[in-house]
C-alpha atoms as a PDB file:
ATOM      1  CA  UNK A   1       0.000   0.000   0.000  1.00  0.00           C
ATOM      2  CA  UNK A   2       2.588   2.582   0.899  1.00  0.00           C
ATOM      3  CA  UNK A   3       4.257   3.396  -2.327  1.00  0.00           C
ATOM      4  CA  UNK A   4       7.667   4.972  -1.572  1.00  0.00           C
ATOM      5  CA  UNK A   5       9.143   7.997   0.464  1.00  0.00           C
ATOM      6  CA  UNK A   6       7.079  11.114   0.683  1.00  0.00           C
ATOM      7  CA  UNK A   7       8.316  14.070   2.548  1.00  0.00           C
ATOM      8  CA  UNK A   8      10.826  14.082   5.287  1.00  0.00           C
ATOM      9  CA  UNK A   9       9.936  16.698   8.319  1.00  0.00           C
ATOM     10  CA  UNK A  10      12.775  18.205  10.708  1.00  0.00           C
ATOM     11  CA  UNK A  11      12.809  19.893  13.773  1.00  0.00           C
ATOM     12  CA  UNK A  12      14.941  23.165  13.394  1.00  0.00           C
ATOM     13  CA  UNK A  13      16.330  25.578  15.884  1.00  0.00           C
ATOM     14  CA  UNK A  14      16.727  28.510  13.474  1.00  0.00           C
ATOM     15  CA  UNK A  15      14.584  28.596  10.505  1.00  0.00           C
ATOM     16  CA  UNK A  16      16.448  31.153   8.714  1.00  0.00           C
ATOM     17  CA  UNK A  17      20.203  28.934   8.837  1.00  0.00           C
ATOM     18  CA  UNK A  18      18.298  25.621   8.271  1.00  0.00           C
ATOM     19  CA  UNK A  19      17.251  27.623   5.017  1.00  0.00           C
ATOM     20  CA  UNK A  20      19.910  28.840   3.987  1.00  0.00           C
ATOM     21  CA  UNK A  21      21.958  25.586   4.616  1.00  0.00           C
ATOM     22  CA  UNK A  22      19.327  23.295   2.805  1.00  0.00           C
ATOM     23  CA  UNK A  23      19.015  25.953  -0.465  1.00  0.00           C
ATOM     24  CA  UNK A  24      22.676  26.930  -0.217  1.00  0.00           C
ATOM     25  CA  UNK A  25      24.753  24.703   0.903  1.00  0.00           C
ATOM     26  CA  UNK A  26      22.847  21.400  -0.435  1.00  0.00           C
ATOM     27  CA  UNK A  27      21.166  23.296  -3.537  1.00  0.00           C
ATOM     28  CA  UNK A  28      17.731  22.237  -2.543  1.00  0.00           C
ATOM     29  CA  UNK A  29      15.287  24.090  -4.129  1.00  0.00           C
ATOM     30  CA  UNK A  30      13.051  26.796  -1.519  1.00  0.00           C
ATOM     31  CA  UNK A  31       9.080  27.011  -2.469  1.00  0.00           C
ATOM     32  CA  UNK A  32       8.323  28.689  -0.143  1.00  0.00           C
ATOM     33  CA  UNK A  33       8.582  29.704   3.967  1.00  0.00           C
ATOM     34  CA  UNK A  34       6.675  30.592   6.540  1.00  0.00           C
ATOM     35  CA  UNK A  35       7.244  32.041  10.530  1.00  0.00           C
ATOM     36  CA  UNK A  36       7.824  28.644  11.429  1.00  0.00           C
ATOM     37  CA  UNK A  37       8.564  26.250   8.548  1.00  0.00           C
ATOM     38  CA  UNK A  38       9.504  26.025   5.079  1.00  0.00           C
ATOM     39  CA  UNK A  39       8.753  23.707   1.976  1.00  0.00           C
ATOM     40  CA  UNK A  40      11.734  22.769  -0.026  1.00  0.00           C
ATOM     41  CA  UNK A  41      12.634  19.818  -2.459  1.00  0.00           C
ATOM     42  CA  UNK A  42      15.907  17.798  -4.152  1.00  0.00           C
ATOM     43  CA  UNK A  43      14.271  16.011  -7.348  1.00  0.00           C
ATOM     44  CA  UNK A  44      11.154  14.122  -6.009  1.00  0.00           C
ATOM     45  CA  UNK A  45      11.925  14.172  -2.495  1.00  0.00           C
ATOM     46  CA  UNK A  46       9.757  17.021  -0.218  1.00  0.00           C
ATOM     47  CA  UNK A  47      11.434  18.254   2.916  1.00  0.00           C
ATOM     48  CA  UNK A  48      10.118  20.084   5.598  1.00  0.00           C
ATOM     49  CA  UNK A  49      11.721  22.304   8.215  1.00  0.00           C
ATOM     50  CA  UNK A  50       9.683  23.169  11.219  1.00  0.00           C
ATOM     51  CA  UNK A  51      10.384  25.371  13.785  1.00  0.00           C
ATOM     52  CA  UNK A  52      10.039  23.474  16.864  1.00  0.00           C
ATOM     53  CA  UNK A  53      12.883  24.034  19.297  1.00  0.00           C
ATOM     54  CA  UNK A  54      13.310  27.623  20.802  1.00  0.00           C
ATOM     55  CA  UNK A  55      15.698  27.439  23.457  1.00  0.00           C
ATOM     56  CA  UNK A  56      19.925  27.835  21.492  1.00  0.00           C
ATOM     57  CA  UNK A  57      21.154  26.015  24.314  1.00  0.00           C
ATOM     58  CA  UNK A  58      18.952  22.529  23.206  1.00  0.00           C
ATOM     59  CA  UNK A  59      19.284  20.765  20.619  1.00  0.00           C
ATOM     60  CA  UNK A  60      16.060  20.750  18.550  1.00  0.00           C
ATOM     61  CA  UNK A  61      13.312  19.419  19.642  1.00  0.00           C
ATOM     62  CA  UNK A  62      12.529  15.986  17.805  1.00  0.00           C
ATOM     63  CA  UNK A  63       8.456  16.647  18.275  1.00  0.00           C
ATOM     64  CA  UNK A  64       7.963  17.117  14.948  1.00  0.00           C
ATOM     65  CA  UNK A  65      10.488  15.635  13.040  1.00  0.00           C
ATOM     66  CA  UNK A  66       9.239  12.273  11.006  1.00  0.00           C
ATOM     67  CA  UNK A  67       9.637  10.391   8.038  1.00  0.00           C
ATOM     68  CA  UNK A  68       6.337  10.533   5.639  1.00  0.00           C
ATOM     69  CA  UNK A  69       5.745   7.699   3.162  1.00  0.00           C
ATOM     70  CA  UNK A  70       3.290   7.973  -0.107  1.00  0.00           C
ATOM     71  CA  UNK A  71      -0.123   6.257  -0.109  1.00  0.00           C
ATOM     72  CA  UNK A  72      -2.928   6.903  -2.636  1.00  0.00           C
ATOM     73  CA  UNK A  73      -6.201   8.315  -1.981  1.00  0.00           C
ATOM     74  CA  UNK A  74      -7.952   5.293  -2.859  1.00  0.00           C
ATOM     75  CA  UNK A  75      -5.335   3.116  -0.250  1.00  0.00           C
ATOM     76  CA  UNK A  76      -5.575   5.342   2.283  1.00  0.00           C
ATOM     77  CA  UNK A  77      -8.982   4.367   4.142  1.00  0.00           C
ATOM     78  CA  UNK A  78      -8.006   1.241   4.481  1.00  0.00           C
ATOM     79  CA  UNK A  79      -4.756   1.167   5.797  1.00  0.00           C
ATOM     80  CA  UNK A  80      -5.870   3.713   8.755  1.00  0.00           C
ATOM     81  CA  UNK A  81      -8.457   1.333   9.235  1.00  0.00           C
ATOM     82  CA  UNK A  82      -6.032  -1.683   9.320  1.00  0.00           C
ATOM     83  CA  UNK A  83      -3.417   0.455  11.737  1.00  0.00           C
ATOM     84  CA  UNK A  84      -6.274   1.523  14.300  1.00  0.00           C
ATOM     85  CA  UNK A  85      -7.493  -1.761  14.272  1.00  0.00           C
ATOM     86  CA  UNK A  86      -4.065  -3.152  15.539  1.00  0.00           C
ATOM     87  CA  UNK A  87      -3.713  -1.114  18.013  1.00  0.00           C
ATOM     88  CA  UNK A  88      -0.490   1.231  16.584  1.00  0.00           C
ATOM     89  CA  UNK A  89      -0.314   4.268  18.622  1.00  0.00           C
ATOM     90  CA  UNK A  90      -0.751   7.378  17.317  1.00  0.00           C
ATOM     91  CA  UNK A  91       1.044  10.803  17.658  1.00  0.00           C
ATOM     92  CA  UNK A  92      -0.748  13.370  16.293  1.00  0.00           C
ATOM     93  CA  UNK A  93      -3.846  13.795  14.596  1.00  0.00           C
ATOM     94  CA  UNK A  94      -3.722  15.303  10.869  1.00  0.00           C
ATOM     95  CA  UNK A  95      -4.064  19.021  11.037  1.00  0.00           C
ATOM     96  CA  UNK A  96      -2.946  19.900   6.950  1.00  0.00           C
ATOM     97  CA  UNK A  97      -4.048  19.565   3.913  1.00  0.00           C
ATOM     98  CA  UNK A  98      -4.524  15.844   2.340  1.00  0.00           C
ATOM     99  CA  UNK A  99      -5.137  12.644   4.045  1.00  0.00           C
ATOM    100  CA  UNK A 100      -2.218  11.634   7.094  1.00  0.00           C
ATOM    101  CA  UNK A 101      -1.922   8.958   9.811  1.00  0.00           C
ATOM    102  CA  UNK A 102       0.659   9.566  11.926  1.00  0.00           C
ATOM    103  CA  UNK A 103       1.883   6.909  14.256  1.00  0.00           C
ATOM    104  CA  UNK A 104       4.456   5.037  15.737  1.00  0.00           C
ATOM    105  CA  UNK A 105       6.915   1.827  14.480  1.00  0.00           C
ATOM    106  CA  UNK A 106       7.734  -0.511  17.424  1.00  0.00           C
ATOM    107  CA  UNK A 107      10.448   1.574  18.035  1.00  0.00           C
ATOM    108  CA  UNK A 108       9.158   4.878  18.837  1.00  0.00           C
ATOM    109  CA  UNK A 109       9.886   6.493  15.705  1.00  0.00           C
ATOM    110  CA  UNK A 110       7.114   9.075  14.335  1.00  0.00           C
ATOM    111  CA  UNK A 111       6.271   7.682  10.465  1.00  0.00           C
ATOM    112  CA  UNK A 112       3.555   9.429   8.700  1.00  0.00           C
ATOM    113  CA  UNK A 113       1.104   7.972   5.772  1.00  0.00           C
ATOM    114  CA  UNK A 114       0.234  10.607   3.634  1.00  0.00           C
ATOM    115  CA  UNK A 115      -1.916  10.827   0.741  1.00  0.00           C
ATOM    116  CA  UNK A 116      -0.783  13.957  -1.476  1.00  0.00           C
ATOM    117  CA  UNK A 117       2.196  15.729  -2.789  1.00  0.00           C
ATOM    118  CA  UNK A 118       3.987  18.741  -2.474  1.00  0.00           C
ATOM    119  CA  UNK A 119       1.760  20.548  -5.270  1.00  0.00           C
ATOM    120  CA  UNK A 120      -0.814  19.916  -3.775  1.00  0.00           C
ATOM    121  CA  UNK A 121      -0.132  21.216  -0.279  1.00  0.00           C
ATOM    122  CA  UNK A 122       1.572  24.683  -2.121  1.00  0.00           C
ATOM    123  CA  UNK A 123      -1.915  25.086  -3.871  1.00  0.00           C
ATOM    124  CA  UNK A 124      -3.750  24.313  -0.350  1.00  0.00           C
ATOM    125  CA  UNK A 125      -1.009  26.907   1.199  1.00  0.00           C
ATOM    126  CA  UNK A 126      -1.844  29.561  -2.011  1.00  0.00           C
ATOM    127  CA  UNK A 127      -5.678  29.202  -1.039  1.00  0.00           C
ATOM    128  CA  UNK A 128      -5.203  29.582   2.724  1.00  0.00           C
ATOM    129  CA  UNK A 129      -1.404  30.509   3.660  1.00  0.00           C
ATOM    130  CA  UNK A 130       0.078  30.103   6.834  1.00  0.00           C
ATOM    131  CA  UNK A 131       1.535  33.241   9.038  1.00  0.00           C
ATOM    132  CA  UNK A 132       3.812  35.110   7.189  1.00  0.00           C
ATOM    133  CA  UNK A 133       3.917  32.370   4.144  1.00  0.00           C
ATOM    134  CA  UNK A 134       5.963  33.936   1.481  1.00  0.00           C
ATOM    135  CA  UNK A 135       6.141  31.418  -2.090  1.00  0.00           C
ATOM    136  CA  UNK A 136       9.572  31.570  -4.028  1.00  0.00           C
ATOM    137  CA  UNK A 137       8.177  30.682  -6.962  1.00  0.00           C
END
């Protein structure tokens, strides 16, 4: 059902050098950014940064970081359905645009399901932008 690697999501401590270290430094491309995240990409792969850890003297915060794998529309349904029936814990409940289960592997790390693509979350974030969103292209 899941059908390969979807987005990636980190944790950041400074939006602004995370930025300029994924554009610059990697040559990922910027989409667009936001008070407390950005949407950037290298070929198919979508990475998010999210502003999550505030205090310099921490390391960032892993709340929010997690590893997203594609599911289609049509899949989707069923595999929550499969997941909640098992008993998999959850971690969050979907708050963006398209379809996401987020939950826990065996091992405590936060995995996400998620039915879209990055095009279709920058034309959800062009209808309804979050604070501050500015779009680079």
């Amino acid at each position: 059902m899941l059908t390969g690697l979807n987005h990636l999501t980190l944790s950041v401590r400074d939006l602004a050098r995370s930025v300029a270290f994924y554009r610059d430094m990697l040559g990922l491309r910027l989409h667009a950014r936001w008070e407390r995240g950005a949407y950037l990409s290298a070929g198919d792969l979508w990475l998010c940064l999210s502003l999550d850890g505030q205090d310099a003297a921490a390391l960032a915060s892993t709340a929010y970081t997690h590893y997203a794998f594609s599911i289609s529309q049509q899949d989707f349904p069923a595999f929550a359905t499969r997941l909640r029936a098992a008993g998999v814990p959850e971690w969050q409940q979907n708050r963006s645009a398209g379809d996401s289960l987020y939950f826990f592997d065996p091992d405590g790390h936060q995995l996400e399901a998620h039915a879209g693509s990055l095009a279709q979350r920058l034309a959800a974030c062009r209808a309804a932008p979050y604070p501050g969103m500015v779009f680079e292209d």
